[in-house]
Protein backbone atom coordinates (compact mmCIF):
# COMPACT_ATOMS: atom_id res chain seq x y z
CA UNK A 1 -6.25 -62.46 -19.65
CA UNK A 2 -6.36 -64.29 -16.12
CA UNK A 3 -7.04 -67.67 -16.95
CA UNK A 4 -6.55 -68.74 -13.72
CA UNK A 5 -9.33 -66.28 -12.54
CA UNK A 6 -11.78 -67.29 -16.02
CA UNK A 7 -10.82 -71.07 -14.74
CA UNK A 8 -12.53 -70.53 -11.15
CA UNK A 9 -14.90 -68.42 -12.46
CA UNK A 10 -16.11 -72.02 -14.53
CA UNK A 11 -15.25 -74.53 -12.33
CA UNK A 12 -17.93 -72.90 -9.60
CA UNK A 13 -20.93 -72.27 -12.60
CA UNK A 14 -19.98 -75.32 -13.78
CA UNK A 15 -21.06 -76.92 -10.22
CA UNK A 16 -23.72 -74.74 -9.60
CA UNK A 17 -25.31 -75.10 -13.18
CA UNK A 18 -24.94 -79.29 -12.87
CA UNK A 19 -26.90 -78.82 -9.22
CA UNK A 20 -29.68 -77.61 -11.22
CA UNK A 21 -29.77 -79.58 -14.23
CA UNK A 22 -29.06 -83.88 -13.38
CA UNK A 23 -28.20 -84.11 -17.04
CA UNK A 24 -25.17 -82.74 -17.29
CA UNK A 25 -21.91 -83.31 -15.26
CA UNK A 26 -19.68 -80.74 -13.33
CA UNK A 27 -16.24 -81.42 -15.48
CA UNK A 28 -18.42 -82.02 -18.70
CA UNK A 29 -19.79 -78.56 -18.53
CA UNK A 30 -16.49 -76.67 -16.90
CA UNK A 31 -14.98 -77.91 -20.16
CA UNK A 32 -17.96 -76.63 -22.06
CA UNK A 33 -17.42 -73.00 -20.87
CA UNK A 34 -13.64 -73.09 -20.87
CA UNK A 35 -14.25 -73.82 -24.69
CA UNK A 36 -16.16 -71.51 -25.08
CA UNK A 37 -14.21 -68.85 -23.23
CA UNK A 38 -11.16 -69.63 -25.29
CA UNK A 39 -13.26 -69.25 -28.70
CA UNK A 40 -14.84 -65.91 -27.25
CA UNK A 41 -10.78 -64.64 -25.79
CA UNK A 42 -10.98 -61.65 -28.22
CA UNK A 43 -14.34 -60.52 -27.05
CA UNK A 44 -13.74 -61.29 -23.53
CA UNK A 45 -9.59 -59.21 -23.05
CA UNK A 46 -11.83 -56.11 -23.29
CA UNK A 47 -13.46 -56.89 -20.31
CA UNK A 48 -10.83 -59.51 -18.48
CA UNK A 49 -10.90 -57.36 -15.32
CA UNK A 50 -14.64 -57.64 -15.14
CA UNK A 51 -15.35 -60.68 -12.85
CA UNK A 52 -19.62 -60.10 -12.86
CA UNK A 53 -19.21 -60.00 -16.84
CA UNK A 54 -17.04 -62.98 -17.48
CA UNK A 55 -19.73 -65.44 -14.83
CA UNK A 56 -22.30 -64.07 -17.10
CA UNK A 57 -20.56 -65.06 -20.44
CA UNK A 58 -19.70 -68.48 -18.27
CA UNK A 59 -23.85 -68.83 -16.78
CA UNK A 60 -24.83 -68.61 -20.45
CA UNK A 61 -22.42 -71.06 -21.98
CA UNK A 62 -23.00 -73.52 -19.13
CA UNK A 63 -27.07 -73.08 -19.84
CA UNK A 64 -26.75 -73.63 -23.67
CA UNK A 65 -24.39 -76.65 -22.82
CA UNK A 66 -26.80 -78.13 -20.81
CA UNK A 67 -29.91 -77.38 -22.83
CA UNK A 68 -28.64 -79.11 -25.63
CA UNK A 69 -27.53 -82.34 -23.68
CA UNK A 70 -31.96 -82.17 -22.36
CA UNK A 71 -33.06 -81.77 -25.86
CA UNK A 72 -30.99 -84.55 -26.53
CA UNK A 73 -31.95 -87.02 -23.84
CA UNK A 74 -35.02 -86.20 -24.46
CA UNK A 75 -34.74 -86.91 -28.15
CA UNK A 76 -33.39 -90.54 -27.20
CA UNK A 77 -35.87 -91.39 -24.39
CA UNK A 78 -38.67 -92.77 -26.43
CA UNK A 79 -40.89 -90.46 -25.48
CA UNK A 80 -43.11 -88.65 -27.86
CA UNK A 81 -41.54 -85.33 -29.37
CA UNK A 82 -43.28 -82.62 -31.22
CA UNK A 83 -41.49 -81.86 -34.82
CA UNK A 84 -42.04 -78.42 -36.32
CA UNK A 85 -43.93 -79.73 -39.34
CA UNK A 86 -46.51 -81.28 -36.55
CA UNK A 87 -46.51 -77.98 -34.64
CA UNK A 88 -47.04 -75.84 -37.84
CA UNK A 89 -50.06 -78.36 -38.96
CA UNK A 90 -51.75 -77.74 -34.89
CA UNK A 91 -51.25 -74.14 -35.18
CA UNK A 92 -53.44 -74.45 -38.61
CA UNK A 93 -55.96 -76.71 -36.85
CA UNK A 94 -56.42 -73.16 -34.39
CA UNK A 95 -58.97 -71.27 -36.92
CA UNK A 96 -61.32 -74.43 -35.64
CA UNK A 97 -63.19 -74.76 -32.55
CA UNK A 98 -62.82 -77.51 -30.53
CA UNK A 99 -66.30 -78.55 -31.20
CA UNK A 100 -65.52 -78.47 -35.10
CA UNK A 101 -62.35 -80.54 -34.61
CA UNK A 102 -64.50 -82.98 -32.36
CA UNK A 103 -66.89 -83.67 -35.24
CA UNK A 104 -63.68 -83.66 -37.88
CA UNK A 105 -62.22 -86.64 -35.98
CA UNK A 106 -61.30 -89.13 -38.57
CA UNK A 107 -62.01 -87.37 -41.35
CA UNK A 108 -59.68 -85.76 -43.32
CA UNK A 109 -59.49 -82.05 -43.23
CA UNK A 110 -59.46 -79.63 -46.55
CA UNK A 111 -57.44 -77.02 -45.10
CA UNK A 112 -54.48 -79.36 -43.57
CA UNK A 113 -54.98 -81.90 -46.29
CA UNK A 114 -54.28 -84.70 -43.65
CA UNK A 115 -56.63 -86.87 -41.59
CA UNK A 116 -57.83 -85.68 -38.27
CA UNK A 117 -56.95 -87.66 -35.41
CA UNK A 118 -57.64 -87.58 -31.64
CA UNK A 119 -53.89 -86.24 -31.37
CA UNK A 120 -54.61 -83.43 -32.26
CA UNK A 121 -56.86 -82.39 -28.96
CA UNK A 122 -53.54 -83.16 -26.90
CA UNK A 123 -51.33 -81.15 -29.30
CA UNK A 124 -53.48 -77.88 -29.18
CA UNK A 125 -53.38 -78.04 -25.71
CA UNK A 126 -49.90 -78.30 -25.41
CA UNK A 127 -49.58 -76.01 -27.97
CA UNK A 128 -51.76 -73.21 -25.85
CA UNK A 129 -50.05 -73.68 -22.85
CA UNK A 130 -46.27 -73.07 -24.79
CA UNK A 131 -47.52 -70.18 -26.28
CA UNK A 132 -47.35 -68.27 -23.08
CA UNK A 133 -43.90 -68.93 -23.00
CA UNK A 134 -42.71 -67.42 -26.40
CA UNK A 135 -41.51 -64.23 -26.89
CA UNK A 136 -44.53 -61.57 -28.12
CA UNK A 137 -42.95 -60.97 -31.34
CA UNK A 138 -42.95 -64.94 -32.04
CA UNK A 139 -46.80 -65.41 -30.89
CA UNK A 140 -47.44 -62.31 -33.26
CA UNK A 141 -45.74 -63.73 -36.01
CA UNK A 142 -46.87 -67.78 -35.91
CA UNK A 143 -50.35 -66.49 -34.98
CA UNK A 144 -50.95 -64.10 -38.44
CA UNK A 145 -48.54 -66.66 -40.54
CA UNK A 146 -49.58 -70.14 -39.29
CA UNK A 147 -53.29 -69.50 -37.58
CA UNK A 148 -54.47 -66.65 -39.40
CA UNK A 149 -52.88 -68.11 -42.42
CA UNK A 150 -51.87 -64.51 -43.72
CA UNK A 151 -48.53 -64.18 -45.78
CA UNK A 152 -46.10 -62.52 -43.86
CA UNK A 153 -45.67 -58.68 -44.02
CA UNK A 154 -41.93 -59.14 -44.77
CA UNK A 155 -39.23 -61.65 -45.43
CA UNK A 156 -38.35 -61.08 -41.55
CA UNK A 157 -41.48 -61.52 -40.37
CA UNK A 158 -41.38 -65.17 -42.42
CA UNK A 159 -37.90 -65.62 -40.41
CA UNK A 160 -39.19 -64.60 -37.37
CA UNK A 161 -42.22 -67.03 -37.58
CA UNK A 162 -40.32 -69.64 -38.52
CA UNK A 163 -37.81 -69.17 -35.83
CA UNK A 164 -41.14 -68.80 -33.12
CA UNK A 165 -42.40 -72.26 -34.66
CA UNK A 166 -39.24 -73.71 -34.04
CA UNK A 167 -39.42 -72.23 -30.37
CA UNK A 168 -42.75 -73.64 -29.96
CA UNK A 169 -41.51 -77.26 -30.50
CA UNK A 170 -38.94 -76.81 -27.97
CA UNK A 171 -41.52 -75.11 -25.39
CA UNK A 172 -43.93 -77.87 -26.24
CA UNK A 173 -41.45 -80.60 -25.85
CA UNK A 174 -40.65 -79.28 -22.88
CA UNK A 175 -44.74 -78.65 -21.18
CA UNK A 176 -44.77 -82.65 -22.51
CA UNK A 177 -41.99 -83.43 -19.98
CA UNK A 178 -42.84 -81.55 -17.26
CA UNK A 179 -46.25 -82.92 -17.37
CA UNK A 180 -44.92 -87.25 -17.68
CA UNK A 181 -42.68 -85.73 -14.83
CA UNK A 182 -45.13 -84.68 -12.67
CA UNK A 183 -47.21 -87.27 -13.23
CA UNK A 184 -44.45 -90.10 -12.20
């Protein structure tokens, strides 16, 4: 393996990834891919000579580097954040209209066994507009577990909605951002 070649290969994602995303840092993240490229050494020897493959392995170490450092400034900013458990109990509130949860407002609700609050307006309609973003087999899968309320078909289908709930957080989270940064 050329590590001199996987080494310049990083160092330029590395500063073209941290031109994109203000949270991270150039040497911070050319460290992040080296690591991982020295984990992944076994995988990678097969294809060493392959310059478009190894930027690839290095764009997609750089973007789950610098994902996680987001999630967790955003975490730590004091800003609201959606949990799961709040996204699983909006996805339930979806078999109402919004004219039903209107009139429900303060009152607590049999099928969620928790009050209804006028959070819960805001939450669906971040919760609509991150839907778009999942995958099809996630919106499937929360949509006839978690809004339709059906068991799942399968123990992967329960995985896989639990995994798309999980990626609705993180897509709401993010709409939530986007939104208090276009509005500053």
């Amino acid at each position: 393996m050329n590590w001199e070649k996987v080494n310049e290969i990083s160092r330029k994602v590395a500063g073209e990834l941290a031109r994109k995303w203000p949270v991270v840092e150039v040497d911070d993240v050319h460290q992040e891919i080296m690591l991982h490229m020295m984990e992944q050494r076994s995988h990678l020897e097969q294809r060493a000579d392959d310059s478009d493959f190894l930027r690839q392995v290095a764009w997609r170490a750089a973007k789950s580097y610098a994902s996680r450092e987001q999630m967790q400034k955003d975490l730590m900013d004091g800003q609201y954040f959606y949990t799961p458990d709040e996204v699983r109990m909006t996805l339930k509130s979806f078999v109402y209209t919004d004219e039903e949860i209107g009139e429900m407002i303060g009152r607590k609700d049999d099928l969620t066994q928790c009050r209804i609050s006028d959070n819960i307006t805001s939450a669906r309609i971040d919760a609509g507009a991150a839907m778009r973003k999942l995958k099809p087999e996630y919106r499937e899968a929360i949509t006839r577990t978690y809004i339709y309320g059906l068991p799942p078909a399968s123990s992967g289908e329960s995985k896989t909605a639990q995994r798309g709930v999980d990626a609705l957080a993180v897509a709401m989270n993010s709409h939530i951002r986007s939104k208090a940064r276009a509005g500053r």
